[in-house]
PDB file of N, CA and C in Angstrom:
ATOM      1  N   UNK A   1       5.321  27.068  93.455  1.00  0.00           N
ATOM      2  CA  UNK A   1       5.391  26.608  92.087  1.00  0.00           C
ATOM      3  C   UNK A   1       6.655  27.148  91.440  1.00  0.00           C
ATOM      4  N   UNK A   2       7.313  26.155  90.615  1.00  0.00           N
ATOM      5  CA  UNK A   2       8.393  26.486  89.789  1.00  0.00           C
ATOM      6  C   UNK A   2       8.259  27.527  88.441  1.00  0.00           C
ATOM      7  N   UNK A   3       9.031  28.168  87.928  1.00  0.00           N
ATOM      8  CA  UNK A   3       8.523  28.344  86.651  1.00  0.00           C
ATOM      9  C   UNK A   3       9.233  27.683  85.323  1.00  0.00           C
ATOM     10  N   UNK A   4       9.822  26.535  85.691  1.00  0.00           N
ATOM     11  CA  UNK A   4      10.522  26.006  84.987  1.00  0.00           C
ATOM     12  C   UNK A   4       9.656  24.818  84.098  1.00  0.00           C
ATOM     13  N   UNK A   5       9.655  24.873  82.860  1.00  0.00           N
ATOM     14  CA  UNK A   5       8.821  24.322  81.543  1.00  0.00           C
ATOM     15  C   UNK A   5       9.068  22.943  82.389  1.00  0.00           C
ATOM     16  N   UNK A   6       7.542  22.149  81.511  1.00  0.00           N
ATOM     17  CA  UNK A   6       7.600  20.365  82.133  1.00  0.00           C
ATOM     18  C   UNK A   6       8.787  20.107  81.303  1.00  0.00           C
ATOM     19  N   UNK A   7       8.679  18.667  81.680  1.00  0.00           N
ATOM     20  CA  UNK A   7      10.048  17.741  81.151  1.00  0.00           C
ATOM     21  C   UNK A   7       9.808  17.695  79.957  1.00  0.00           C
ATOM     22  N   UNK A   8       8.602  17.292  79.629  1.00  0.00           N
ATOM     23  CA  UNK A   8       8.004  16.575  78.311  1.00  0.00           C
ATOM     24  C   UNK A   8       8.886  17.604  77.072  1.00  0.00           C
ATOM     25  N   UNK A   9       9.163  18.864  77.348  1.00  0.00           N
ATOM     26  CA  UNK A   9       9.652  19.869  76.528  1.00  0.00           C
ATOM     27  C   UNK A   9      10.925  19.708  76.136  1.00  0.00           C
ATOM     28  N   UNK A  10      12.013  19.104  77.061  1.00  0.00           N
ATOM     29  CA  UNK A  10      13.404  18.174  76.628  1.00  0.00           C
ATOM     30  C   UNK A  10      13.657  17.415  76.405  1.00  0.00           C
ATOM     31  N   UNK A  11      12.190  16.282  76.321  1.00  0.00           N
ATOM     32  CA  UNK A  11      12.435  14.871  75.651  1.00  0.00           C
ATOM     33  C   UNK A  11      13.199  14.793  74.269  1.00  0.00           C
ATOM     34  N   UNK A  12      14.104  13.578  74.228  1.00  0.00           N
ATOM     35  CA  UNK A  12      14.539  13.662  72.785  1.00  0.00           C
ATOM     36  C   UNK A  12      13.665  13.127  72.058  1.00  0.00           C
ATOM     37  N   UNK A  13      13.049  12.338  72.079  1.00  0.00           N
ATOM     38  CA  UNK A  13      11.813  11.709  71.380  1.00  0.00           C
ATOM     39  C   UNK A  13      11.403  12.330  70.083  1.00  0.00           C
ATOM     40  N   UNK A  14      11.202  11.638  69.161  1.00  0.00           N
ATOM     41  CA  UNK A  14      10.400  12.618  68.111  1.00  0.00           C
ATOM     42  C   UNK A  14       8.847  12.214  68.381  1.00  0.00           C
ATOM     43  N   UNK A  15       7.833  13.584  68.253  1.00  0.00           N
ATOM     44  CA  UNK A  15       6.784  13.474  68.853  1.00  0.00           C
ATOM     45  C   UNK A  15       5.901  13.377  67.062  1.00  0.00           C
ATOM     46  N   UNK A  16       6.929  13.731  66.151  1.00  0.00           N
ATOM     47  CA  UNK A  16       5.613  13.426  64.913  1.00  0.00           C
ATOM     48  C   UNK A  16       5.348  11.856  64.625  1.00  0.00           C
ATOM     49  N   UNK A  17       4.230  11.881  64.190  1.00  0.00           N
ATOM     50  CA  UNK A  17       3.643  10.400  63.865  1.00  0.00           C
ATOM     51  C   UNK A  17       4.554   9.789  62.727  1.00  0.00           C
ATOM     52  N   UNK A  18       5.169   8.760  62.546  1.00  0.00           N
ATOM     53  CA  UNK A  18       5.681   8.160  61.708  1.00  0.00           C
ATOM     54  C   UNK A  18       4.778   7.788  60.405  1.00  0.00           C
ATOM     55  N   UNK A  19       4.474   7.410  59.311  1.00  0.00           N
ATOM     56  CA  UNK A  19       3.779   7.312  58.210  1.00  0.00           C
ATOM     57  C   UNK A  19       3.593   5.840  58.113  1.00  0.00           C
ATOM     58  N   UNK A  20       2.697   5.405  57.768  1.00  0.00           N
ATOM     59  CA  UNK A  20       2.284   4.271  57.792  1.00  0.00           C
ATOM     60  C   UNK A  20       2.596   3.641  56.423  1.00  0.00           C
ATOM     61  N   UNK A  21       2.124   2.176  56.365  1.00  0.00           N
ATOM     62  CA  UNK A  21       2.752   1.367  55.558  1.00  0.00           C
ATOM     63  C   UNK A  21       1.648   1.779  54.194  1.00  0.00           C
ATOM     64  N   UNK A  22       0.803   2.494  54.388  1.00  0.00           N
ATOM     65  CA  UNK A  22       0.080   2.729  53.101  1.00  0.00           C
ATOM     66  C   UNK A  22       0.863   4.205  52.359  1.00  0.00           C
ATOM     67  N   UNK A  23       1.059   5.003  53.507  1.00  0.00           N
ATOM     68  CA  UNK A  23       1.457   6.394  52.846  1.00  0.00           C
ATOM     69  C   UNK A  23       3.036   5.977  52.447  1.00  0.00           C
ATOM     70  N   UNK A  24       3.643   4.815  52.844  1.00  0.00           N
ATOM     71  CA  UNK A  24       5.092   4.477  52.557  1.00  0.00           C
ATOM     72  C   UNK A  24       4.801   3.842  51.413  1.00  0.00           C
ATOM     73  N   UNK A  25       3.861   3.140  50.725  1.00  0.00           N
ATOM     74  CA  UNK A  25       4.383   2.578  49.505  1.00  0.00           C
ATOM     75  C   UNK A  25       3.413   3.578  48.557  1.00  0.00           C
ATOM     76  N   UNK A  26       2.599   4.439  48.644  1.00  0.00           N
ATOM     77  CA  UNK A  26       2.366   5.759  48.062  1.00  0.00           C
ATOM     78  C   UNK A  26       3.532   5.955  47.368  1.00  0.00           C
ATOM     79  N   UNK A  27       4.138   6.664  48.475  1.00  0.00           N
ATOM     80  CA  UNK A  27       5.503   7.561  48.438  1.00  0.00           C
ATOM     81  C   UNK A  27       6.442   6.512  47.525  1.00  0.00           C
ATOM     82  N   UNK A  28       6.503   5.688  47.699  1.00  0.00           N
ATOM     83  CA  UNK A  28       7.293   4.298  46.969  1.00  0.00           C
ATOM     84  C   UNK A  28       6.924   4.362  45.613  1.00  0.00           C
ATOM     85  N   UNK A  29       5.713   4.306  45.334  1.00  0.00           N
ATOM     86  CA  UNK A  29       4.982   4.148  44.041  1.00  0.00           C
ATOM     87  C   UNK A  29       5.448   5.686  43.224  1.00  0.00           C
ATOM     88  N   UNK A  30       5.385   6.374  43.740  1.00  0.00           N
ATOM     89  CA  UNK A  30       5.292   8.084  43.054  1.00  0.00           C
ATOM     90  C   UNK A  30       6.633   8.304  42.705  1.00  0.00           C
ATOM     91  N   UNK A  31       7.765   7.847  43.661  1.00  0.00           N
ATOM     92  CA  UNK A  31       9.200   7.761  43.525  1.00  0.00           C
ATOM     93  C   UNK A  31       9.619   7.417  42.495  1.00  0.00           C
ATOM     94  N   UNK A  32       8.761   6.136  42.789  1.00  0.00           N
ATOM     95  CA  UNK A  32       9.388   5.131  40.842  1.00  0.00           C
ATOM     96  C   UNK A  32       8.887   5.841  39.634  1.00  0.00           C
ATOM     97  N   UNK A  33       7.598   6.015  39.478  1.00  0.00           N
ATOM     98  CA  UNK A  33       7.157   6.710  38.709  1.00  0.00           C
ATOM     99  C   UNK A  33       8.276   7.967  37.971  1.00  0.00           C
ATOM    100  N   UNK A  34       8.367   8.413  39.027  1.00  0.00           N
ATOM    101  CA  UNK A  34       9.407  10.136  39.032  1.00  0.00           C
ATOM    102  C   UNK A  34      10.936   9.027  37.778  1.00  0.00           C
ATOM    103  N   UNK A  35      11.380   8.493  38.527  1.00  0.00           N
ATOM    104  CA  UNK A  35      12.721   7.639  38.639  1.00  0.00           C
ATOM    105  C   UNK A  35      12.573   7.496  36.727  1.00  0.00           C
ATOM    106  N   UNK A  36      11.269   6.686  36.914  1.00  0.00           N
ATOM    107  CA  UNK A  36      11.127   5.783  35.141  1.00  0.00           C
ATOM    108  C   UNK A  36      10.966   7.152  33.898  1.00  0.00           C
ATOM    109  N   UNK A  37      10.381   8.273  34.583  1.00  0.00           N
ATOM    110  CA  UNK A  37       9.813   9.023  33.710  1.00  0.00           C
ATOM    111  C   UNK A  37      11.608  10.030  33.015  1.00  0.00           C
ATOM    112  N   UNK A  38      12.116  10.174  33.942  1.00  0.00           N
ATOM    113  CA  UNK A  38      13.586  10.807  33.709  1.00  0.00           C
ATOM    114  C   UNK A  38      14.676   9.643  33.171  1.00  0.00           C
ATOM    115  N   UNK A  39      14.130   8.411  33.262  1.00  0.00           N
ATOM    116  CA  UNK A  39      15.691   7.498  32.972  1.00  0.00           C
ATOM    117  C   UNK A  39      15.338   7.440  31.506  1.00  0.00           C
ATOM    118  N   UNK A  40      16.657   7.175  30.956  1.00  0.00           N
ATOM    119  CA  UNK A  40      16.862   7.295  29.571  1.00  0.00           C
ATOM    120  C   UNK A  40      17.503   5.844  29.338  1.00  0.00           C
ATOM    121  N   UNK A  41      17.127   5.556  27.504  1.00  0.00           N
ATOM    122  CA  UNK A  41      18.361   4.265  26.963  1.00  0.00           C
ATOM    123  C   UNK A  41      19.786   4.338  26.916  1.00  0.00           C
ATOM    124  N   UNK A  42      20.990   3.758  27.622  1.00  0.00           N
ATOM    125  CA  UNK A  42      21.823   3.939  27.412  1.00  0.00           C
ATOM    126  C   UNK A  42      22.404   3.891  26.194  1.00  0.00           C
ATOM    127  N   UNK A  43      23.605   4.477  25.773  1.00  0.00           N
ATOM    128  CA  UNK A  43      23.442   5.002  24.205  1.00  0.00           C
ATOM    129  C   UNK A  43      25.091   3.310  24.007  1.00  0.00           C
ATOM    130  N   UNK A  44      25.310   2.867  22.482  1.00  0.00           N
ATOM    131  CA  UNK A  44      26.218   1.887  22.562  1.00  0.00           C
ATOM    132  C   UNK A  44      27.894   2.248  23.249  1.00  0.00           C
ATOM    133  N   UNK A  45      27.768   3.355  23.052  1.00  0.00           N
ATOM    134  CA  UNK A  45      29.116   3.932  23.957  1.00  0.00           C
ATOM    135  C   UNK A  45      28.791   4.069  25.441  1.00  0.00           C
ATOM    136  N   UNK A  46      28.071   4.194  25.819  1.00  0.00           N
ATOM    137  CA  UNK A  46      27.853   3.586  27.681  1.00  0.00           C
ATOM    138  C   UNK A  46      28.207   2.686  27.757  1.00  0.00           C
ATOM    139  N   UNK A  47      27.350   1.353  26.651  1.00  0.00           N
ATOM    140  CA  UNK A  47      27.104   0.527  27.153  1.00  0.00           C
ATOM    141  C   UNK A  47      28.838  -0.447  26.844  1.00  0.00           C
ATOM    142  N   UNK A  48      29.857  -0.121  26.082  1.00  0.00           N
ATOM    143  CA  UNK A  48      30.784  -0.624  25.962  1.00  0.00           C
ATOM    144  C   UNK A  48      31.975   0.097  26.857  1.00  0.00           C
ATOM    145  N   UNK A  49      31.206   1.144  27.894  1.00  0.00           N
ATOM    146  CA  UNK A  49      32.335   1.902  28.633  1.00  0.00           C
ATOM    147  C   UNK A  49      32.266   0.955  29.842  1.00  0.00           C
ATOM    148  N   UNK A  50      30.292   0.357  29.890  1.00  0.00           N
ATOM    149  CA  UNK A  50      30.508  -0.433  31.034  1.00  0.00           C
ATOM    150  C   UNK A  50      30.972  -1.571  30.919  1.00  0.00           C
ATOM    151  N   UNK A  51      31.130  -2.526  29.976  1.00  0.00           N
ATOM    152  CA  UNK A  51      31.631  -3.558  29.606  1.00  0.00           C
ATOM    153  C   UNK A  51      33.266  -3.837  29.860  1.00  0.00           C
ATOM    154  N   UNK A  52      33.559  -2.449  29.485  1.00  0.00           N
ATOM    155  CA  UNK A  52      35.034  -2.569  29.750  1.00  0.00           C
ATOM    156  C   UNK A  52      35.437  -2.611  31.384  1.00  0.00           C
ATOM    157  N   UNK A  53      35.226  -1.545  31.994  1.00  0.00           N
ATOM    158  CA  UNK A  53      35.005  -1.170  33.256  1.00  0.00           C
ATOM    159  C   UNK A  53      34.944  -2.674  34.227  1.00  0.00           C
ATOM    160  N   UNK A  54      33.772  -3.274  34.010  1.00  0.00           N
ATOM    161  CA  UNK A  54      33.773  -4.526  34.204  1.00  0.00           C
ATOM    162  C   UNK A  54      34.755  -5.557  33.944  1.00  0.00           C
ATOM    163  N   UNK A  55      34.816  -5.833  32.780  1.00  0.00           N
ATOM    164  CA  UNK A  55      35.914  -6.547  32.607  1.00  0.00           C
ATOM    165  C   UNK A  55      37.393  -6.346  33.067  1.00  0.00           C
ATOM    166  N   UNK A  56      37.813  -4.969  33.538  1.00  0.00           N
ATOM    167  CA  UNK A  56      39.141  -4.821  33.610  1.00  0.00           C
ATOM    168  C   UNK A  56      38.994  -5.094  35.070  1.00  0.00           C
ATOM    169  N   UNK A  57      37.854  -5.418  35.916  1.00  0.00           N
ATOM    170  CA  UNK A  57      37.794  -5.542  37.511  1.00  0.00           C
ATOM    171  C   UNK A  57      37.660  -7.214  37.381  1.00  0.00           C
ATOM    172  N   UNK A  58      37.146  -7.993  36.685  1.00  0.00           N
ATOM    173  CA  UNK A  58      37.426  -9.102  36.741  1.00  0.00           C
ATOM    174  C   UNK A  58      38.421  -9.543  36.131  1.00  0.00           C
ATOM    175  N   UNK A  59      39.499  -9.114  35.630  1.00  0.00           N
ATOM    176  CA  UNK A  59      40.615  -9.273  35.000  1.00  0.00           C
ATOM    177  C   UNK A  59      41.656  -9.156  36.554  1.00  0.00           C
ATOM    178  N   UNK A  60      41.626  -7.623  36.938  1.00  0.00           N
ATOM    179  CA  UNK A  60      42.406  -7.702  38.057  1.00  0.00           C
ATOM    180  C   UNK A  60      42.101  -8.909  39.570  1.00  0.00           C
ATOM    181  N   UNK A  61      40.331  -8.853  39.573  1.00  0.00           N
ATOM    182  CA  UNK A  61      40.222  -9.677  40.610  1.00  0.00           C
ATOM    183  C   UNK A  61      40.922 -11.343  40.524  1.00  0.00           C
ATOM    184  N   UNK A  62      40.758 -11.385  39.051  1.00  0.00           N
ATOM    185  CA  UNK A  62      41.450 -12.944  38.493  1.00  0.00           C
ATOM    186  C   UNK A  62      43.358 -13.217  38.614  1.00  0.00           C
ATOM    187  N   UNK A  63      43.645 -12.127  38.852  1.00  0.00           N
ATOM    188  CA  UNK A  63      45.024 -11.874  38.860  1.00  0.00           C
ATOM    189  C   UNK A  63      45.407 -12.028  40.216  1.00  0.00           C
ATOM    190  N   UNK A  64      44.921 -11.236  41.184  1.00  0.00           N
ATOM    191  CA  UNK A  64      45.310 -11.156  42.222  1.00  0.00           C
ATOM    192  C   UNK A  64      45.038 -12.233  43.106  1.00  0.00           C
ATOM    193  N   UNK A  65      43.445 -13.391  42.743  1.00  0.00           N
ATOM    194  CA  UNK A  65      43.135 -14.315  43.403  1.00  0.00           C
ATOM    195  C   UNK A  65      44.519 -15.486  42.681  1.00  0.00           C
ATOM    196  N   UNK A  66      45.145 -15.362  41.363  1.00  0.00           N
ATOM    197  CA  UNK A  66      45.911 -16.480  40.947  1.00  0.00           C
ATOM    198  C   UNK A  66      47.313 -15.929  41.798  1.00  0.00           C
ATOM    199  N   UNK A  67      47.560 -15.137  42.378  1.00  0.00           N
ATOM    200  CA  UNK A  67      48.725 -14.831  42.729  1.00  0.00           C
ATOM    201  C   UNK A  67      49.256 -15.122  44.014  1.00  0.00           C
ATOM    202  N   UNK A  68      47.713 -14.503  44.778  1.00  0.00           N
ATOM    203  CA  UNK A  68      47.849 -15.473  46.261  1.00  0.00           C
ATOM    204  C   UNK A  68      47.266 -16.966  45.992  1.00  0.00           C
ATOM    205  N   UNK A  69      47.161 -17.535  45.177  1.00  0.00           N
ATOM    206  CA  UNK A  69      46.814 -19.257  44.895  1.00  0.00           C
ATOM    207  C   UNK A  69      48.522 -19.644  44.933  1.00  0.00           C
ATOM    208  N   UNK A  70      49.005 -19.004  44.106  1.00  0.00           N
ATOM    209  CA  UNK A  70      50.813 -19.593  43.692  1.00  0.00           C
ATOM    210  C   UNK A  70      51.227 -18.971  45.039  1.00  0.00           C
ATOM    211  N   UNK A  71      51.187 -17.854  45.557  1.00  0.00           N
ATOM    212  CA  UNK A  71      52.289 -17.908  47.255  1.00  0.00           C
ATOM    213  C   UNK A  71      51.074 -19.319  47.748  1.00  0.00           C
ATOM    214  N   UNK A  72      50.568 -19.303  48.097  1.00  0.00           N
ATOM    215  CA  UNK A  72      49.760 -20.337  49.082  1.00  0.00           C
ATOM    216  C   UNK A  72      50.321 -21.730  48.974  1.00  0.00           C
ATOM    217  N   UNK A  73      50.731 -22.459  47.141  1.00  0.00           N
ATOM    218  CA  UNK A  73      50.901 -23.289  47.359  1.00  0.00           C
ATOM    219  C   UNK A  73      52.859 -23.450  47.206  1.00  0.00           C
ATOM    220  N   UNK A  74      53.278 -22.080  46.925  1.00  0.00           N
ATOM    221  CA  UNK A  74      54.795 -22.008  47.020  1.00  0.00           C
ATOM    222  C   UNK A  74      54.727 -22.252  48.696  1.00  0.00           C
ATOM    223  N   UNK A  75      54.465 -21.573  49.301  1.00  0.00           N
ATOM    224  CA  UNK A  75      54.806 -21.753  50.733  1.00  0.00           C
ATOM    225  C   UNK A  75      53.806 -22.120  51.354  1.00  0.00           C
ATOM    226  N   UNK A  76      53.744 -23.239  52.043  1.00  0.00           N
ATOM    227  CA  UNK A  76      53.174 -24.348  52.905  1.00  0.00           C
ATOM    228  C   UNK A  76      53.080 -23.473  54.554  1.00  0.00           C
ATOM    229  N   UNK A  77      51.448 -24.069  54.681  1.00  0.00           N
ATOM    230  CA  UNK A  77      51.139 -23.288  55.693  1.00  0.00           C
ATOM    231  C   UNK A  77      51.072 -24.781  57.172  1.00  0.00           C
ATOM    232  N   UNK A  78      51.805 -24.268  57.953  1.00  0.00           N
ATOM    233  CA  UNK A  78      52.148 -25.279  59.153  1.00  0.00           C
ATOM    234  C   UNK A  78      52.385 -26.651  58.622  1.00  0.00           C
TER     235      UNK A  78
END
């Protein structure tokens, strides 16, 4: 006889039970709960920091899509 431990002892495997679809939306449910109980109203200065924020990304995205529109139709492709 060897004295060397079975295999089963270097498996990579994880041997704990995974949680089931009831204890997952538990955990789901208690999360939100946690989430709603700490979130707050954004105050009118958020809400015009995000407005801007926004707008200055669709400002640039509008720029850069009109810029490769004018090379595209300045220079002719094949």
């Amino acid at each position: 006889m060897s004295n060397y431990p079975k295999y089963e002892n270097y498996s990579k495997t994880n041997k704990q039970k995974k949680p089931g679809l009831y204890e997952r939306l538990v955990s789901f449910f208690q999360n939100s709960k946690r989430i709603i109980k700490i979130a707050n109203k954004p105050t009118k200065k958020e809400y015009f920091l995000v407005f801007k924020i926004c707008a200055i990304g669709i400002i640039l995205l509008g720029a850069v899509s009109y810029i490769f529109q004018s090379i595209f139709q300045i220079i002719p492709i094949g």
